[in-house]
Protein backbone atom coordinates (compact mmCIF):
# COMPACT_ATOMS: atom_id res chain seq x y z
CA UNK A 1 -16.19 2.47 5.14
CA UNK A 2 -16.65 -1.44 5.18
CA UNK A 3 -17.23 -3.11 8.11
CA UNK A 4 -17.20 -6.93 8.08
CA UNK A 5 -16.84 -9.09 11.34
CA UNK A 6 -14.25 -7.74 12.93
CA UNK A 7 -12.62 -5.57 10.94
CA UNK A 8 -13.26 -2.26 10.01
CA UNK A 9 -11.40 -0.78 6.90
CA UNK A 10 -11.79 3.54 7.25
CA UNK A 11 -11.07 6.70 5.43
CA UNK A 12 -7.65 7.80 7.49
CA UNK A 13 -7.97 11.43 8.84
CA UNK A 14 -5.42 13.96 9.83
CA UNK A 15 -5.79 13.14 13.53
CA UNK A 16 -4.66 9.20 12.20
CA UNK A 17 -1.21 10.89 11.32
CA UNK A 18 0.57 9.78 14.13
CA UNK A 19 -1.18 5.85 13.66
CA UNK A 20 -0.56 5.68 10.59
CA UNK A 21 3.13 6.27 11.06
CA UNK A 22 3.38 3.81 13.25
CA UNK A 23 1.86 1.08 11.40
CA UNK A 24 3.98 1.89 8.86
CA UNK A 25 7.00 2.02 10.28
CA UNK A 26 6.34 -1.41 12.50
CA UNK A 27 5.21 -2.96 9.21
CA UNK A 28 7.58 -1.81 7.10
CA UNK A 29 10.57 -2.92 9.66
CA UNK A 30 8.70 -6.59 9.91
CA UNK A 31 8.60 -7.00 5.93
CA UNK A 32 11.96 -5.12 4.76
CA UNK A 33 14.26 -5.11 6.92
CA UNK A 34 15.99 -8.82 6.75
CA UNK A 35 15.86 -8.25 3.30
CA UNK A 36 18.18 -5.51 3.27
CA UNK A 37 21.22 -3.97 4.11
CA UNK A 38 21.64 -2.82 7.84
CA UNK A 39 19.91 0.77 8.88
CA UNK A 40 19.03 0.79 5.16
CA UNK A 41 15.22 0.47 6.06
CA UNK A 42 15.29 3.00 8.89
CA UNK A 43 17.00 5.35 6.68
CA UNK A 44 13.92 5.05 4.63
CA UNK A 45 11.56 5.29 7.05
CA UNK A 46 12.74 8.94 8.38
CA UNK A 47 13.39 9.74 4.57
CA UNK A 48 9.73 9.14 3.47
CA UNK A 49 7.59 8.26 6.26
CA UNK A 50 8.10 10.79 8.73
CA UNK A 51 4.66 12.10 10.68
CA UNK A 52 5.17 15.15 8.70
CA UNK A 53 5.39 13.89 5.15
CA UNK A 54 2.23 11.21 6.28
CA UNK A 55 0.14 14.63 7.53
CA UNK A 56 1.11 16.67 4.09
CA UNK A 57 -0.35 12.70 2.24
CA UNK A 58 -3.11 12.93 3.92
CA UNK A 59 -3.94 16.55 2.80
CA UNK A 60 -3.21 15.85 -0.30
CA UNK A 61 -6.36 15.55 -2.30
CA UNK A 62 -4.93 12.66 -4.99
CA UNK A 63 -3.44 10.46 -2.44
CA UNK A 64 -6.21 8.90 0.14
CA UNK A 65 -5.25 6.31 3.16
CA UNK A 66 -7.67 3.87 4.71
CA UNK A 67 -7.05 2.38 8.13
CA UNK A 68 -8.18 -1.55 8.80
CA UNK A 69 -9.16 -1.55 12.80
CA UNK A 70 -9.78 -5.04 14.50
CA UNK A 71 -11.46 -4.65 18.00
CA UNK A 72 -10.74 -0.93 17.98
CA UNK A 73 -6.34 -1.31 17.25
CA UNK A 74 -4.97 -0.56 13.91
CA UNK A 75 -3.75 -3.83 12.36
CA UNK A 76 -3.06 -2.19 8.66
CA UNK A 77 -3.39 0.25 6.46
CA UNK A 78 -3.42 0.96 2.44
CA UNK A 79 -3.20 4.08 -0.11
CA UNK A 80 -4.42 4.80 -3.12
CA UNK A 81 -3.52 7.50 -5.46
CA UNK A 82 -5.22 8.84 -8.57
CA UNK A 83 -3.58 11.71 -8.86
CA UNK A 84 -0.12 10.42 -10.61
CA UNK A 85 -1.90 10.81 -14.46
CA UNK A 86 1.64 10.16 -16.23
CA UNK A 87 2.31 6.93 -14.26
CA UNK A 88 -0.77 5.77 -14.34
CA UNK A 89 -0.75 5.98 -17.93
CA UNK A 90 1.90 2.95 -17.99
CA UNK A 91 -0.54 1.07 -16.29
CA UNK A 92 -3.08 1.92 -19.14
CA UNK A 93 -5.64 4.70 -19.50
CA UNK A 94 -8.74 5.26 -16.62
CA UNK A 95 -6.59 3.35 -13.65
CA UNK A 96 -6.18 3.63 -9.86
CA UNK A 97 -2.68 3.29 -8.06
CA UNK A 98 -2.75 0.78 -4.88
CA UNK A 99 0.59 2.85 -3.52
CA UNK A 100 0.77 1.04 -0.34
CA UNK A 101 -0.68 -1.96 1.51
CA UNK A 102 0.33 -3.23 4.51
CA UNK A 103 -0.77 -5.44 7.34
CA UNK A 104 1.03 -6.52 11.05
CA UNK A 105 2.92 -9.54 10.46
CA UNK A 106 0.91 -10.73 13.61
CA UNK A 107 -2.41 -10.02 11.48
CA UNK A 108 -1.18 -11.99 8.47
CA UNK A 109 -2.93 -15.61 7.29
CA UNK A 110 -5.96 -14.33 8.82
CA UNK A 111 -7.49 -13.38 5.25
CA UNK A 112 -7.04 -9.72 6.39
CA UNK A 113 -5.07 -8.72 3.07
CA UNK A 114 -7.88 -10.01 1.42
CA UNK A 115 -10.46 -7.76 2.56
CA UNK A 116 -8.04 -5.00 2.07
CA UNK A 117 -7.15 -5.71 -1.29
CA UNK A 118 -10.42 -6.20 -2.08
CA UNK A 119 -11.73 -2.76 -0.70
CA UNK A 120 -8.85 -1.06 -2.63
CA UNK A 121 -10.57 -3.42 -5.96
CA UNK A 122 -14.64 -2.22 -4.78
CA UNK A 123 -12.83 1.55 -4.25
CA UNK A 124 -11.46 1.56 -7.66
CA UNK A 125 -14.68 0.34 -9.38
CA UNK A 126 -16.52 3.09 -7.38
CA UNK A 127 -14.52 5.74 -8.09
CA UNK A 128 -14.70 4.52 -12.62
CA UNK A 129 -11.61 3.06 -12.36
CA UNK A 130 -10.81 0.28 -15.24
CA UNK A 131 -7.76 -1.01 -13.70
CA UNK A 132 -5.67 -0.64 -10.47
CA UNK A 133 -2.37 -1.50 -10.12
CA UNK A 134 0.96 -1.60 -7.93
CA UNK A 135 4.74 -1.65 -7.42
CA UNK A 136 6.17 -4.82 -5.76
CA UNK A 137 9.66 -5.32 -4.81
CA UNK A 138 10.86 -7.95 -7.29
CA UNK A 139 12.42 -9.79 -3.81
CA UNK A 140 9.08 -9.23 -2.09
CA UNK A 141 7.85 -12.97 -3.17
CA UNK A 142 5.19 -13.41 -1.02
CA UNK A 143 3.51 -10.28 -1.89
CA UNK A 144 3.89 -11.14 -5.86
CA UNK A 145 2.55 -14.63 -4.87
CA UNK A 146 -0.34 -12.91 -2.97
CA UNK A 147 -1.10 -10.64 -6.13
CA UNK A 148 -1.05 -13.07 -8.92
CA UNK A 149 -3.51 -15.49 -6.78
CA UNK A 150 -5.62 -12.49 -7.04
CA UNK A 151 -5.44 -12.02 -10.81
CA UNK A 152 -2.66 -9.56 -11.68
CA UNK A 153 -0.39 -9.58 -14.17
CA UNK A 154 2.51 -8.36 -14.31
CA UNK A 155 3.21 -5.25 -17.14
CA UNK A 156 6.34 -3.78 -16.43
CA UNK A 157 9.57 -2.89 -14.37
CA UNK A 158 10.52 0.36 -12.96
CA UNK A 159 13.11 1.89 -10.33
CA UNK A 160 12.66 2.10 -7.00
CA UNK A 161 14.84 4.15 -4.41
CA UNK A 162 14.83 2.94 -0.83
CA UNK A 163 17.13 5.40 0.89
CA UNK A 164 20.61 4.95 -0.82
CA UNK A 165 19.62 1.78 -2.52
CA UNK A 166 18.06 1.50 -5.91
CA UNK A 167 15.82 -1.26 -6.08
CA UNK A 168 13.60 -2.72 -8.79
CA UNK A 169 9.88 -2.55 -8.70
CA UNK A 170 7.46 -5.45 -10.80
CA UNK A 171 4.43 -3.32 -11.94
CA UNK A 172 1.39 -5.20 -11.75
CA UNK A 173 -2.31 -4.72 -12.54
CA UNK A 174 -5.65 -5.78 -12.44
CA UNK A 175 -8.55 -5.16 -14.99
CA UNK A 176 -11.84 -4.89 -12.63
């Protein structure tokens, strides 16, 4: 747990299911869905982010979600995975996937990202991780922005599938 201010960033439990899904929904529809086709990002959403298949994520024991709380609401959320050995290995060896990160649109500016990229960096380091790294939409230029202020590097490319729509994916990483 980290607790700064007025944020809290917590270990997600199954009883968060139903939160969760609706920050990611909410955030997903704020960052994505300009950016796309019509429906395109709801057709996503009920493809891979359904309260079911966030409930079977959070069982599962490689994939972990951590909730950031300001004033007691849910504002954002990220997951980390360390149980995808043959991807991570494109990455490089001993490394730490940041799957997802995502903050209100409302919360954004307010250094918020920061903390939570930071706690998925401290995480990493705790857990013996060398490096951790990410998939960013290649049209998702604020995010890259975001990442290379904060010292990764890009290392690859790979495919994507939102719903009916492949998509192409910048891998980036960090050494910590």
């Amino acid at each position: 747990m980290f607790i700064s201010n007025d944020i809290i960033i917590r270990k997600a439990e199954l009883k968060d299911a139903k939160i969760l899904k609706e920050l990611a929904w909410i955030t997903q529809l704020e960052t994505f869905e300009k950016m796309n086709p019509p429906g395109l990002t709801l057709a996503y959403l009920h493809e891979k982010m359904s309260l079911e298949i966030i409930e079977n994520e959070l069982l599962d024991l490689g994939s972990t979600y951590y909730l950031a709380e300001k004033n007691g609401d849910a504002i954002g959320y990220l997951k980390v995975r360390t149980d995808n050995i043959e991807e991570n290995k494109l990455a490089g060896e001993n490394c730490m996937e940041l799957q997802r990160i995502y903050l209100l649109m409302a919360e954004k500016g307010n250094g918020y990202g920061k903390l939570l990229l930071n706690f998925a960096e401290n995480l990493a380091k705790s857990l013996n991780f060398d490096l951790l790294w990410l998939g960013v939409w290649e049209k998702n230029l604020p995010a890259i922005e975001f990442y290379k202020y904060h010292g990764y590097k890009f290392f690859g490319e790979h495919v994507f599938i939102y719903a009916s729509e492949v998509q192409n994916d910048y891998m980036m990483r960090k050494k910590l």
